[in-house]
N, C-alpha and C. Protein backbone atom coordinates (compact mmCIF):
# COMPACT_ATOMS: atom_id res chain seq x y z
N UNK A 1 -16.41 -36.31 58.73
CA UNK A 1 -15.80 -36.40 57.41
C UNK A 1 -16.74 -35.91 56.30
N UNK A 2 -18.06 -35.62 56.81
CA UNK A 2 -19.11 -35.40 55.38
C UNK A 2 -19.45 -34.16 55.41
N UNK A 3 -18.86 -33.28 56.89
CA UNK A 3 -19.34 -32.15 56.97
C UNK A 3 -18.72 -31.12 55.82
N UNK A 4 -17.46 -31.62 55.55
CA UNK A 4 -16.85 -30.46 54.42
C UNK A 4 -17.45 -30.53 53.23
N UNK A 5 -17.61 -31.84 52.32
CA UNK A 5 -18.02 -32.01 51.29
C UNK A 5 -19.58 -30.96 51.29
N UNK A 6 -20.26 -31.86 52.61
CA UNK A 6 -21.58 -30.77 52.24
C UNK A 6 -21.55 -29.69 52.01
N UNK A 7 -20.82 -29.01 53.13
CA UNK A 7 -20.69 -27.33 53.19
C UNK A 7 -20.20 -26.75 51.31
N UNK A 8 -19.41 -28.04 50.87
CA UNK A 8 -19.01 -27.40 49.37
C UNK A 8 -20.34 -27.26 49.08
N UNK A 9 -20.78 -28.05 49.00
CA UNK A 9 -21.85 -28.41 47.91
C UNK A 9 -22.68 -27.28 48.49
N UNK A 10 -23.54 -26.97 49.85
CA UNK A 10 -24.37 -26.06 49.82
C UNK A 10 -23.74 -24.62 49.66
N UNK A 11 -22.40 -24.10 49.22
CA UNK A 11 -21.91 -23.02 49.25
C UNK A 11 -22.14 -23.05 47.77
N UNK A 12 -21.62 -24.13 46.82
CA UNK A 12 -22.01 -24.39 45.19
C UNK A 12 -23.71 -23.89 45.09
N UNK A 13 -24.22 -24.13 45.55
CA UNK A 13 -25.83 -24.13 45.33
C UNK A 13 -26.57 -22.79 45.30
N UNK A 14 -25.67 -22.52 46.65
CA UNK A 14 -26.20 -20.62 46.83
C UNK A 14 -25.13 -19.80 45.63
N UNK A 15 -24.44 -20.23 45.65
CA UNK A 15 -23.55 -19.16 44.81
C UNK A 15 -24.31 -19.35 43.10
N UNK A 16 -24.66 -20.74 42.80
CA UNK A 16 -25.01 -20.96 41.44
C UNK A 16 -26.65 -20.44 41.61
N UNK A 17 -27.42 -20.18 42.45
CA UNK A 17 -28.73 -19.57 42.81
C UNK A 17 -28.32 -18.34 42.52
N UNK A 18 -27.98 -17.36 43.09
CA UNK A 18 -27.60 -16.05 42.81
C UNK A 18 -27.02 -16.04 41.80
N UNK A 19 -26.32 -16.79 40.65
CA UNK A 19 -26.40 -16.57 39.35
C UNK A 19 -27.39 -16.32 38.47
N UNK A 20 -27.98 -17.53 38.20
CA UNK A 20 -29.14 -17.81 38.01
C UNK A 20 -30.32 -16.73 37.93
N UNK A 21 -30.23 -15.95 39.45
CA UNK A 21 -31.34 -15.02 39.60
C UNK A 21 -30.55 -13.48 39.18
N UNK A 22 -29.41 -13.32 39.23
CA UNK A 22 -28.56 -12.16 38.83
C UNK A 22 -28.71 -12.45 36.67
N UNK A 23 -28.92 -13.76 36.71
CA UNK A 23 -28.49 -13.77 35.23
C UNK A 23 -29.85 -13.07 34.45
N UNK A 24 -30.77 -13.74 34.84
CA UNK A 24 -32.09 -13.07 34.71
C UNK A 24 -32.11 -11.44 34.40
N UNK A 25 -31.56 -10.75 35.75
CA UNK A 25 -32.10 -9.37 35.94
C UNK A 25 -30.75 -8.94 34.81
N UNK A 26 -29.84 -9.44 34.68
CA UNK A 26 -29.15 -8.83 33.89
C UNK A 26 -28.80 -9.34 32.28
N UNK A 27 -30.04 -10.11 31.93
CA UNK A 27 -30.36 -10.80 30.57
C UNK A 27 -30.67 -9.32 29.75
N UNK A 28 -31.80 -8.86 30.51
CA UNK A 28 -32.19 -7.59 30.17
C UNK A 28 -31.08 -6.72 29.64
N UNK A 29 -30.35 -6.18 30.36
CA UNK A 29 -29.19 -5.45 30.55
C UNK A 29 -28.34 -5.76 29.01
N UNK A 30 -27.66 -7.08 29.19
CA UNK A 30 -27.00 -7.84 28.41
C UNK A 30 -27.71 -7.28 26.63
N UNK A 31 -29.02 -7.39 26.72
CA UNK A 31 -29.63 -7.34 25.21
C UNK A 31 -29.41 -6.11 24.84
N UNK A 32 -29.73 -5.26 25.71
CA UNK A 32 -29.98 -3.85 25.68
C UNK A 32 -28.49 -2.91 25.08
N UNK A 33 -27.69 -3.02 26.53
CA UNK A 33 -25.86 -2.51 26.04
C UNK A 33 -25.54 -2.94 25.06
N UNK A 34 -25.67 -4.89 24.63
CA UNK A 34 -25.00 -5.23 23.75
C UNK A 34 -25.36 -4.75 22.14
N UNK A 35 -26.38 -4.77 22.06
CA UNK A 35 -27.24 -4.01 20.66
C UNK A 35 -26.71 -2.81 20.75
N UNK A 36 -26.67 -1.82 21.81
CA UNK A 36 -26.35 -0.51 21.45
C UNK A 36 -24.84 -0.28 21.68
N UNK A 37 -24.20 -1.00 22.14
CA UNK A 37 -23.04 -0.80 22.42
C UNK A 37 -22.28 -1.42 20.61
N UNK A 38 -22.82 -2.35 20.33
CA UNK A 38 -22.50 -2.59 18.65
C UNK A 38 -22.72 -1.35 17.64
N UNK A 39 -23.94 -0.79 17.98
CA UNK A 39 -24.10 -0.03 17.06
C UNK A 39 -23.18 1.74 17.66
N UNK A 40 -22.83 1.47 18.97
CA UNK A 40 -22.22 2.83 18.97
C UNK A 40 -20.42 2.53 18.82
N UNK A 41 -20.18 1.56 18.34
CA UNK A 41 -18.92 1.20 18.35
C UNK A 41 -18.84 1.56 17.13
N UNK A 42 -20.13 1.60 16.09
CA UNK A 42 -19.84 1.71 14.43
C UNK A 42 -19.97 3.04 13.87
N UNK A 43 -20.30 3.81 14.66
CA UNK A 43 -20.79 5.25 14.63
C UNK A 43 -19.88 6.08 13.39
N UNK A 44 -18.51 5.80 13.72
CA UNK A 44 -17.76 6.74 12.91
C UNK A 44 -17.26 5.88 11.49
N UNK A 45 -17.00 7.00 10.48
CA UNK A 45 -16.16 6.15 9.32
C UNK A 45 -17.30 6.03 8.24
N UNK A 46 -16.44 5.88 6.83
CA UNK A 46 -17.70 5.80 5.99
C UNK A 46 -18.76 4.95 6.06
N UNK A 47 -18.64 3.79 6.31
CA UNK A 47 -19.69 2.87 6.20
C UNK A 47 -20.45 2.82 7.71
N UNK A 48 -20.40 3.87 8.28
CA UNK A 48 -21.06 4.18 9.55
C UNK A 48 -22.74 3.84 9.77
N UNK A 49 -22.87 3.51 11.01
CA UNK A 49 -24.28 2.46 11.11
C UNK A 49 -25.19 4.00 11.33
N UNK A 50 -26.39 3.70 11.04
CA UNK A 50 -27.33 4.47 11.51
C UNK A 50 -27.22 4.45 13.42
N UNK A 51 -27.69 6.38 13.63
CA UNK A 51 -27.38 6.38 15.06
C UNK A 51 -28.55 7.01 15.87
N UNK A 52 -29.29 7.20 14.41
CA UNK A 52 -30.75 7.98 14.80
C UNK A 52 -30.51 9.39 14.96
N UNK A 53 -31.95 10.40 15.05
CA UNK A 53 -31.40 11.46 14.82
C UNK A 53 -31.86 12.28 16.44
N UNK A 54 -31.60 13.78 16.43
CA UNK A 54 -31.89 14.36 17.64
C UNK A 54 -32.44 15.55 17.08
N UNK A 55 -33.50 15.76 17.13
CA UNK A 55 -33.70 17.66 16.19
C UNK A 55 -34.41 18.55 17.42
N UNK A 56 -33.74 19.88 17.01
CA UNK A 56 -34.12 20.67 17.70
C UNK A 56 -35.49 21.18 17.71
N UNK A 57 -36.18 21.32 18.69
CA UNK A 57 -37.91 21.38 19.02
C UNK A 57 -37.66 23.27 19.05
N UNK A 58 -37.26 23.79 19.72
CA UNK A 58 -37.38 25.55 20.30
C UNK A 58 -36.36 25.54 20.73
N UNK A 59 -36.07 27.15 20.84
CA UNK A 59 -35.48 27.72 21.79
C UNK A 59 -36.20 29.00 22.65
N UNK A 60 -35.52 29.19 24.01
CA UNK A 60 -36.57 30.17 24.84
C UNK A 60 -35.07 31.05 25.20
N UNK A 61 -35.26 31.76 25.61
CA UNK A 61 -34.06 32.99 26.34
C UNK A 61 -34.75 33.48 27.83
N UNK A 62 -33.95 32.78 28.90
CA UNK A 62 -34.95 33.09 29.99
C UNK A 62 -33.81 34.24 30.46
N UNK A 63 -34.55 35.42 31.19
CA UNK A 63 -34.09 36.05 32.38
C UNK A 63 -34.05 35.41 33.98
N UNK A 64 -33.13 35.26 34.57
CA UNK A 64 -33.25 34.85 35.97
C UNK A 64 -32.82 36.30 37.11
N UNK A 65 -33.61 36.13 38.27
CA UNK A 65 -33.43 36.95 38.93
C UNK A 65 -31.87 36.94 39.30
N UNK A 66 -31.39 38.23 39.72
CA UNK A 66 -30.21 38.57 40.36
C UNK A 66 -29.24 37.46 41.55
N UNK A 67 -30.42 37.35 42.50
CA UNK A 67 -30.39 36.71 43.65
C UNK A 67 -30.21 35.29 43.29
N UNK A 68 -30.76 34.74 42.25
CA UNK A 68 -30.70 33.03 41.90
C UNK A 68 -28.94 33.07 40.87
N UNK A 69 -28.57 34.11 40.69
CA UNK A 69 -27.59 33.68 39.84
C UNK A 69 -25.98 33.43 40.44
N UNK A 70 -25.96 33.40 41.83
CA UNK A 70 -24.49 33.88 42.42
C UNK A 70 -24.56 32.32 42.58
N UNK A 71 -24.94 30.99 42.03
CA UNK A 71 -24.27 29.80 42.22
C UNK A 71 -24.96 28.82 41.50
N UNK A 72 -24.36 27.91 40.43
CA UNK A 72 -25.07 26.82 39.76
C UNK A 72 -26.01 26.26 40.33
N UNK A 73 -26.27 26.18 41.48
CA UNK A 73 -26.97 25.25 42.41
C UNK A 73 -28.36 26.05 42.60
N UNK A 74 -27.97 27.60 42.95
CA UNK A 74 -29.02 27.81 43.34
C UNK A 74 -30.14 28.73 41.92
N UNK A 75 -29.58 28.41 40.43
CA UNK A 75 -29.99 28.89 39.42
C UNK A 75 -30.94 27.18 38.98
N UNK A 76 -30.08 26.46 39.14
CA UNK A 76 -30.60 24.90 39.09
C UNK A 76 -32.29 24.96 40.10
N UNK A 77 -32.05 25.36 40.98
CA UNK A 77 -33.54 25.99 42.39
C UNK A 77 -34.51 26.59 41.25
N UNK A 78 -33.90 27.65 41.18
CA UNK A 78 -34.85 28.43 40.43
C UNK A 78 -35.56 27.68 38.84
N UNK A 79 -34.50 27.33 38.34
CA UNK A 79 -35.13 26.58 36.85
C UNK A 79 -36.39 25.73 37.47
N UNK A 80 -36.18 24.98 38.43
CA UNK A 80 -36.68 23.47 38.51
C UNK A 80 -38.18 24.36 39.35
N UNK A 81 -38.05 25.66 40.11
CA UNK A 81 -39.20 26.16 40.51
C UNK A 81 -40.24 26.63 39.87
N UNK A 82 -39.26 27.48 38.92
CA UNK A 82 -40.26 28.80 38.33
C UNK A 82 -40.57 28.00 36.87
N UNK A 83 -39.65 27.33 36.17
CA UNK A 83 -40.00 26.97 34.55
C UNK A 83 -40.01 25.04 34.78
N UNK A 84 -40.37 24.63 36.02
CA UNK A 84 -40.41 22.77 35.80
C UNK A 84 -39.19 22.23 35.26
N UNK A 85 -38.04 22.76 35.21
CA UNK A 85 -36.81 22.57 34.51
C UNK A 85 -35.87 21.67 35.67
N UNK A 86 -36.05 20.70 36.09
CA UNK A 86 -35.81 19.65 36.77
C UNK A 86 -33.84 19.63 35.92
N UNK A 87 -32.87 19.99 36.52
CA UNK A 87 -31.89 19.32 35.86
C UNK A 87 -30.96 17.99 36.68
N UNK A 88 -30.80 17.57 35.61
CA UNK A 88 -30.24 16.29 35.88
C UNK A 88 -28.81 16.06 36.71
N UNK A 89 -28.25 16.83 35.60
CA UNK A 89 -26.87 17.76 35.55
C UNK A 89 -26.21 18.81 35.33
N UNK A 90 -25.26 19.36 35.78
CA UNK A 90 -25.00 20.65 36.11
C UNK A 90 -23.42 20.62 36.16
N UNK A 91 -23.45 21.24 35.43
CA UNK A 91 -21.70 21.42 34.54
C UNK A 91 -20.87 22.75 34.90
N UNK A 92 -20.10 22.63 35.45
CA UNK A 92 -18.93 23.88 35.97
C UNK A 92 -17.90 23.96 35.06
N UNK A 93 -17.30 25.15 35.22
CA UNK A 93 -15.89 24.90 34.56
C UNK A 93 -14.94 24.61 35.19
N UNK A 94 -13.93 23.54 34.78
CA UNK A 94 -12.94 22.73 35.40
C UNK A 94 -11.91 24.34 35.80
N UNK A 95 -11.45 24.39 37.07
CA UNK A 95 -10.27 25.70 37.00
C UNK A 95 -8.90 25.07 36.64
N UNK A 96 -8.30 25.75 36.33
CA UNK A 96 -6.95 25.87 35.14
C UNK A 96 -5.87 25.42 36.32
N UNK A 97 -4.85 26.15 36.37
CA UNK A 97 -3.39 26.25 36.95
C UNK A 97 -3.36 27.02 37.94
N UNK A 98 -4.09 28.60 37.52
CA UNK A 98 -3.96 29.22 38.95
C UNK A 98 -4.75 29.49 39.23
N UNK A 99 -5.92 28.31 39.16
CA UNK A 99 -7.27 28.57 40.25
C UNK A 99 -8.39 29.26 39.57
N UNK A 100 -7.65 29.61 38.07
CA UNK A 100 -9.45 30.57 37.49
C UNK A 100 -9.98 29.14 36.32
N UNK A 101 -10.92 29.50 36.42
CA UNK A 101 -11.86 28.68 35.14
C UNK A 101 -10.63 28.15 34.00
N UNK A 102 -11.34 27.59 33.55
CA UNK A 102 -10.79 27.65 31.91
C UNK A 102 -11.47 27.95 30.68
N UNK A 103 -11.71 28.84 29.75
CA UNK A 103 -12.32 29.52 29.06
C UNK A 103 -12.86 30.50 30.03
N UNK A 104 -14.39 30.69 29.05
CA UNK A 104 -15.45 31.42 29.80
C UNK A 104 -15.51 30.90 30.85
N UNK A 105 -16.33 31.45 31.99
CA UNK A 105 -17.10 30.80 33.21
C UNK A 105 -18.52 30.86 32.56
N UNK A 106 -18.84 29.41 32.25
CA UNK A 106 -20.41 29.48 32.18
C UNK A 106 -20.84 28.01 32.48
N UNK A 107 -22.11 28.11 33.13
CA UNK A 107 -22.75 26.80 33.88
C UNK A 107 -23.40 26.12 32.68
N UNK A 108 -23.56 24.83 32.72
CA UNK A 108 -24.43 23.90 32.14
C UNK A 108 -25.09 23.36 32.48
N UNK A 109 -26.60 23.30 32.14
CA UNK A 109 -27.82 22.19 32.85
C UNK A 109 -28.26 21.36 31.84
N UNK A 110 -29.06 19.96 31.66
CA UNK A 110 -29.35 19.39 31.33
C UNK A 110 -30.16 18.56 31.78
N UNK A 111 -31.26 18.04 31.73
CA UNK A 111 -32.57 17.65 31.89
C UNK A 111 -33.52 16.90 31.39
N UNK A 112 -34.39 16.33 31.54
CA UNK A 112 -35.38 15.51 30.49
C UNK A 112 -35.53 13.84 30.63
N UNK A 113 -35.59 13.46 29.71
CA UNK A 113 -36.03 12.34 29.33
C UNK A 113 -34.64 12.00 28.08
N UNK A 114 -35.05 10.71 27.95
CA UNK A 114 -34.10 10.08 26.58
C UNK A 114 -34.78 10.90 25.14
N UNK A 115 -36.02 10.80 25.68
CA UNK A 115 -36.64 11.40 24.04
C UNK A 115 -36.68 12.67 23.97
N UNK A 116 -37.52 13.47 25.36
CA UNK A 116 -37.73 14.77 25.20
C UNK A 116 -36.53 15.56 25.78
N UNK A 117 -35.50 16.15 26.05
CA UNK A 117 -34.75 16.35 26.63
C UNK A 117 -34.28 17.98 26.47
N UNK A 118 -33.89 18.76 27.40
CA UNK A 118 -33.73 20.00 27.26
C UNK A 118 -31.87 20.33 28.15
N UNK A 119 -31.93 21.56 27.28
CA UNK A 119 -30.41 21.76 28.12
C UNK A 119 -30.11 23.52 28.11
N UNK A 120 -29.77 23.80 29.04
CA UNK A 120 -29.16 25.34 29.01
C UNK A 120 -28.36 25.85 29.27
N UNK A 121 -27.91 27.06 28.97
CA UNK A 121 -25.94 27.71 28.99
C UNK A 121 -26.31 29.12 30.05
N UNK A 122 -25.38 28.97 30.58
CA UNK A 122 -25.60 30.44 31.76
C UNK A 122 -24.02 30.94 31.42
N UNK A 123 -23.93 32.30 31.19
CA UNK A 123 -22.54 32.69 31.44
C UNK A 123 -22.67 33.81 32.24
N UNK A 124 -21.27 33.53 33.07
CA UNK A 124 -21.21 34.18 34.61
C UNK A 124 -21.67 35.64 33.99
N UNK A 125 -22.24 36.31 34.76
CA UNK A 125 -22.25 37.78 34.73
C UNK A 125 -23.69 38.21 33.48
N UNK A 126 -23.78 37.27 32.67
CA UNK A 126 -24.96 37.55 32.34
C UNK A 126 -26.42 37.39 32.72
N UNK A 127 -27.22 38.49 32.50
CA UNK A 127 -28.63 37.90 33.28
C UNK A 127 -29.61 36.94 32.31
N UNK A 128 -29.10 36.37 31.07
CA UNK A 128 -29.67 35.51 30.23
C UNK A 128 -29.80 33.97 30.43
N UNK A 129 -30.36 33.45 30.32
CA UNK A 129 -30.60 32.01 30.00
C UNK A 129 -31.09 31.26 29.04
N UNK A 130 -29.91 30.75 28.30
CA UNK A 130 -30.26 30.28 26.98
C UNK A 130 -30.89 28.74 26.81
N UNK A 131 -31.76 28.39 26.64
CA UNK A 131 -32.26 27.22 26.79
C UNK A 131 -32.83 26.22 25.38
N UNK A 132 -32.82 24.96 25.28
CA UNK A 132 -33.05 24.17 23.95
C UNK A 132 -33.75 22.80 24.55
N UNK A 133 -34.84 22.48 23.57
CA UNK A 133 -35.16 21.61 23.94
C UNK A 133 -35.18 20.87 22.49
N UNK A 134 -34.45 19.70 22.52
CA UNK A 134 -34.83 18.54 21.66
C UNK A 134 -36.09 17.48 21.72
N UNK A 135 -35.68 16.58 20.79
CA UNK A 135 -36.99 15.21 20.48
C UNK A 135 -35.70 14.20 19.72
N UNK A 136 -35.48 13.65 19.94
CA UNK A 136 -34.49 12.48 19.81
C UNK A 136 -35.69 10.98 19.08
N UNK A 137 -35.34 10.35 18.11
CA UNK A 137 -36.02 9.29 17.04
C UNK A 137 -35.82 8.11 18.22
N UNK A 138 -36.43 6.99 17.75
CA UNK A 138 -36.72 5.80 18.28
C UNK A 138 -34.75 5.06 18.64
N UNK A 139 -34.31 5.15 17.62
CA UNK A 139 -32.76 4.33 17.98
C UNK A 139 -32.13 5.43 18.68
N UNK A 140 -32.24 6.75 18.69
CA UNK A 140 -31.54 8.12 19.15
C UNK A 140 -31.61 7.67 20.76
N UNK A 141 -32.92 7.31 21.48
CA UNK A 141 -33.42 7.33 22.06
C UNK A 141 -32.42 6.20 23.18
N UNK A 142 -32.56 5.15 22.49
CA UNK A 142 -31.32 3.95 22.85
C UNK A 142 -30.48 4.02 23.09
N UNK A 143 -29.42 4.60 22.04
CA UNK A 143 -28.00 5.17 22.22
C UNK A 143 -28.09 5.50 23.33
N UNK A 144 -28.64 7.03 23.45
CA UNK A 144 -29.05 7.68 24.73
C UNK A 144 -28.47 7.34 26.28
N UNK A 145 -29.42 6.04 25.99
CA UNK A 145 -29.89 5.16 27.32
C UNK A 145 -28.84 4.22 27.52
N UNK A 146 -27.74 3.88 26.67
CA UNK A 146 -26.78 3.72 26.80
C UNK A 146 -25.48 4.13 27.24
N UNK A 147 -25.90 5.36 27.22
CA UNK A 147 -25.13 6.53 27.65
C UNK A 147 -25.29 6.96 28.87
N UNK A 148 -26.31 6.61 29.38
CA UNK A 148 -26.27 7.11 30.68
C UNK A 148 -27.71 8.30 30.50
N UNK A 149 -27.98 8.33 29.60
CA UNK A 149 -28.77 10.03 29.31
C UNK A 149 -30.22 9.78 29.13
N UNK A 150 -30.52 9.57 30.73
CA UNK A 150 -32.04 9.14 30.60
C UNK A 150 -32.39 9.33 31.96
N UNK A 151 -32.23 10.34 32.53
CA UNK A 151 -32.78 10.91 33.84
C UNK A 151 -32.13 9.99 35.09
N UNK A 152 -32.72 10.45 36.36
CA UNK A 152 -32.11 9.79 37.53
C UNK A 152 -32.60 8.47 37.90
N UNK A 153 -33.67 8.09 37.44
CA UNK A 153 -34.25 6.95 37.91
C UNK A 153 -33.63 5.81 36.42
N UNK A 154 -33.08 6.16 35.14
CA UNK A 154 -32.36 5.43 34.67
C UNK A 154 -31.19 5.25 35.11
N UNK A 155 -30.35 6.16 35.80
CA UNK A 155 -29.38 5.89 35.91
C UNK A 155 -28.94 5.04 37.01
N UNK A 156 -30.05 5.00 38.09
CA UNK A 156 -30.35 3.98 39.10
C UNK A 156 -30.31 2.17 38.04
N UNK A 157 -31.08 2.16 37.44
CA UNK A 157 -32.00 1.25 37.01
C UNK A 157 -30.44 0.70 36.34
N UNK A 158 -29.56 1.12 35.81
CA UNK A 158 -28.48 1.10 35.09
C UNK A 158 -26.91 0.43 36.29
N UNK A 159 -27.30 0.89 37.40
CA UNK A 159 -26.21 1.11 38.39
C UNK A 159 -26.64 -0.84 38.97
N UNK A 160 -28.11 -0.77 38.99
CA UNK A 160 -28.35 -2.10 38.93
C UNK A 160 -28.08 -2.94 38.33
N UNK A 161 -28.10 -2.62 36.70
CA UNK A 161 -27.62 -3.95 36.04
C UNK A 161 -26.05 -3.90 35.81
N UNK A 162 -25.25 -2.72 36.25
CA UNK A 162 -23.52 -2.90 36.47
C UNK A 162 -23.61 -4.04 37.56
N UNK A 163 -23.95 -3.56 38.77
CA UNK A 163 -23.62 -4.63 39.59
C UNK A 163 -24.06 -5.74 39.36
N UNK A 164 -24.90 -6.13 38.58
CA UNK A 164 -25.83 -7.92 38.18
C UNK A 164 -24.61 -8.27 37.61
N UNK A 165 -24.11 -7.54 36.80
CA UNK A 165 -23.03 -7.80 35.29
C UNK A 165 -21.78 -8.32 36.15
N UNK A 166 -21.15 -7.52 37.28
CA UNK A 166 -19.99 -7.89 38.04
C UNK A 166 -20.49 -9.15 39.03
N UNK A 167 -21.45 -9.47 39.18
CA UNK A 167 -22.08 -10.74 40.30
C UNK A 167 -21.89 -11.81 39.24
N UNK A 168 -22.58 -11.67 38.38
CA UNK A 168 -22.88 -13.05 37.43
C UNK A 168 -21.43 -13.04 36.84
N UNK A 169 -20.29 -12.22 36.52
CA UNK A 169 -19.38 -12.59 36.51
C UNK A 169 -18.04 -13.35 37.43
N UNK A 170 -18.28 -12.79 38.55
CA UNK A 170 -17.68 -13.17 39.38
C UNK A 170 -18.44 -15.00 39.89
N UNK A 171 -19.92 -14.74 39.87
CA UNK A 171 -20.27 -16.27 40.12
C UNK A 171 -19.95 -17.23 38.94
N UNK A 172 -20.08 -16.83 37.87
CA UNK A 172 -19.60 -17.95 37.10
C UNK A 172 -18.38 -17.92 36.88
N UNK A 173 -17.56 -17.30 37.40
CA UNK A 173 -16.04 -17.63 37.01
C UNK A 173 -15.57 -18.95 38.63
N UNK A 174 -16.40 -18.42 39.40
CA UNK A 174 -16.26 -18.78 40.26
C UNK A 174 -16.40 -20.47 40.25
N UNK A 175 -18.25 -20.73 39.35
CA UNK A 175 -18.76 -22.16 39.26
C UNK A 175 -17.58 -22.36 38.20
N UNK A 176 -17.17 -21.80 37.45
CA UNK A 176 -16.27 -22.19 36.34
C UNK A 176 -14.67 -22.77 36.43
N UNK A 177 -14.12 -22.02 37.88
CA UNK A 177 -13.18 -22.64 38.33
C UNK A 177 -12.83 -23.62 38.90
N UNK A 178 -14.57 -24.02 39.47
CA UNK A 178 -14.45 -25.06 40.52
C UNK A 178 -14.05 -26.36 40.14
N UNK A 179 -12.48 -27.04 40.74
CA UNK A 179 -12.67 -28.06 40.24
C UNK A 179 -11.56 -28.55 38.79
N UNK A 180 -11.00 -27.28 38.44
CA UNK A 180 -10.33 -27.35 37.05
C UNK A 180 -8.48 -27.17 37.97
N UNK A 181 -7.89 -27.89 37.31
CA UNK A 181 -6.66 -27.53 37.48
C UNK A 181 -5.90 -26.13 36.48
N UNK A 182 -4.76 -25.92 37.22
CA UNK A 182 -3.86 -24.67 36.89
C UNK A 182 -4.19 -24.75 35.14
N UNK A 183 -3.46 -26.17 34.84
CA UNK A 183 -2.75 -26.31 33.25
C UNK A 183 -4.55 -25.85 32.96
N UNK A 184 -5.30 -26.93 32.91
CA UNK A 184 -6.75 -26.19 32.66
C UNK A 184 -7.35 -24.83 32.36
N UNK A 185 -6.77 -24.22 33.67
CA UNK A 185 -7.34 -22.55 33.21
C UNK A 185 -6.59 -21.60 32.24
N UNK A 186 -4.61 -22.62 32.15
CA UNK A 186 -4.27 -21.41 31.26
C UNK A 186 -4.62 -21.97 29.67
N UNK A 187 -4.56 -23.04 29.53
CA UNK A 187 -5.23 -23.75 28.48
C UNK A 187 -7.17 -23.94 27.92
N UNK A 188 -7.37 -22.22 27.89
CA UNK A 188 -8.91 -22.88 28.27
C UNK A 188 -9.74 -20.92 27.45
N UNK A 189 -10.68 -21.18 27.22
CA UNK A 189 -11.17 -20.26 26.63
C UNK A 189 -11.13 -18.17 27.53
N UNK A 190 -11.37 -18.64 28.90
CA UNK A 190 -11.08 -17.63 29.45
C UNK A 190 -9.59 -17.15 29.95
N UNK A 191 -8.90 -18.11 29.38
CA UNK A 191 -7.26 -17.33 29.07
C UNK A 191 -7.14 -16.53 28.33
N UNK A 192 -7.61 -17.14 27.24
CA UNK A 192 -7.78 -16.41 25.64
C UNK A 192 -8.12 -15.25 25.60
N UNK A 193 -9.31 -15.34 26.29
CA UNK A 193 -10.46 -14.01 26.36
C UNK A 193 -9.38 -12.89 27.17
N UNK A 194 -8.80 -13.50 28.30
CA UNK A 194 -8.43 -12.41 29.26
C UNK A 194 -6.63 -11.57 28.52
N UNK A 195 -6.39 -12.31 27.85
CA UNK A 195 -4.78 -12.02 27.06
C UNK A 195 -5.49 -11.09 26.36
N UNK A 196 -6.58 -11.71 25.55
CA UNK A 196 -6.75 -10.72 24.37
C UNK A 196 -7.70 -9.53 24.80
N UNK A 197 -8.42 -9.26 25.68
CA UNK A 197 -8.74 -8.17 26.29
C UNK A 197 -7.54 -6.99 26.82
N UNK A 198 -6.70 -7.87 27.75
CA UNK A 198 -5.76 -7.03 28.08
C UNK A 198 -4.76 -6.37 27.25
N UNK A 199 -3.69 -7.25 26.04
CA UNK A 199 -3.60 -6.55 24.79
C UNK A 199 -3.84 -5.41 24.48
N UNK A 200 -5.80 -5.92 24.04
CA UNK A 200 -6.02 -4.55 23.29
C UNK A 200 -6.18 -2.92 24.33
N UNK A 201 -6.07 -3.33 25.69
CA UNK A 201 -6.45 -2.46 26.82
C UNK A 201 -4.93 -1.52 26.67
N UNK A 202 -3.75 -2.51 26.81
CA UNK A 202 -2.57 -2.00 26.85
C UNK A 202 -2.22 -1.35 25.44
N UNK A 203 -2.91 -1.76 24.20
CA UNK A 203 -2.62 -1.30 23.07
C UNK A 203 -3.13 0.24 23.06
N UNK A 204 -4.42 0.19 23.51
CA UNK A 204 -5.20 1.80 23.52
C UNK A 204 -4.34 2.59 24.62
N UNK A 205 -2.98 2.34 25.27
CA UNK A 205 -2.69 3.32 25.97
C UNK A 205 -1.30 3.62 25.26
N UNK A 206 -0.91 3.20 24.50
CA UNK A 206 0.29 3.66 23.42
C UNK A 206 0.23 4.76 22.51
């Protein structure tokens, strides 16, 4: 008869442990999005928040050999060989209706850091490579990193605190249910929250 109760209780313990240690790694997270995610929500409109700035450092005009240009991938080889041009990402053109591009055909790379960051335009058939490198300010820098736009090992570091964010949610809804009746949960702050999320979810698709 005591075996069930325990098993609750040590299943309560591990699940509220892995909160606990998920809440931590994603306290970080939490400070970080939520500051920049406020200030990129205010971006537009007159009374618009500061967003920091991004200024252009140079521009270079590279030639690439013949042989490196017959595929994004293998012009991406060559950047990252011959000029340290490591890209991050690499941009195609979406094809249309009957299978050709849309607009021009020209590739996009992008590269860098949050602060120092560089990007370049290839269009099919030309042997040019147009290239820019910025310097992005201290809050520029944030945004950024909010965005996703902070190399591969941020975007790792980022993929980590999504999943902390979906654990510690799921565990505390979990410790949060335990124990509450029906009338309880629809009468109760995370009703509220979840109506009025969904609302405005269904409102932005009108």
């Amino acid at each position: 008869m005591t075996k069930k109760p325990l098993s609750h209780h040590r299943t309560y313990r591990w699940i509220r442990q892995i909160h606990l240690w998920v809440g931590a790694w994603g306290a970080i997270a939490a400070l970080l999005f939520g500051s920049t995610g406020l200030l990129l929500n205010h971006r537009i409109g007159d009374n618009a928040w500061p967003q920091g700035k991004t200024e252009p450092v140079r521009k270079e005009q590279l030639v690439a050999p013949a042989e490196v240009r017959t595929s994004p991938e293998a012009l991406s080889t060559w950047l990252r060989q011959a000029r340290g041009l490591d890209a991050d990402m690499i941009r195609k053109p979406k094809p249309g209706v009957d299978g050709k591009p849309e607009g021009p055909a020209k590739w996009n790379f992008s590269g860098g850091s949050a602060r120092n960051s560089w990007s370049a335009e290839y269009v099919v058939g030309s042997d040019a490579i147009d290239v820019k490198w910025t310097n992005s300010s201290t809050l520029a820098v944030f945004t950024k990193l909010h965005k996703g736009l902070g190399g591969t090992w941020w975007r790792l570091l980022v993929d980590s605190y999504a999943i902390a964010m979906i654990l510690l949610a799921l565990t505390g809804l979990w410790m949060w249910a335990r124990g509450r009746g029906a009338k309880e949960m629809v009468l109760s702050v995370f009703a509220l929250a979840a109506v009025a999320s969904g609302s405005a979810i269904v409102l932005a698709f009108l």
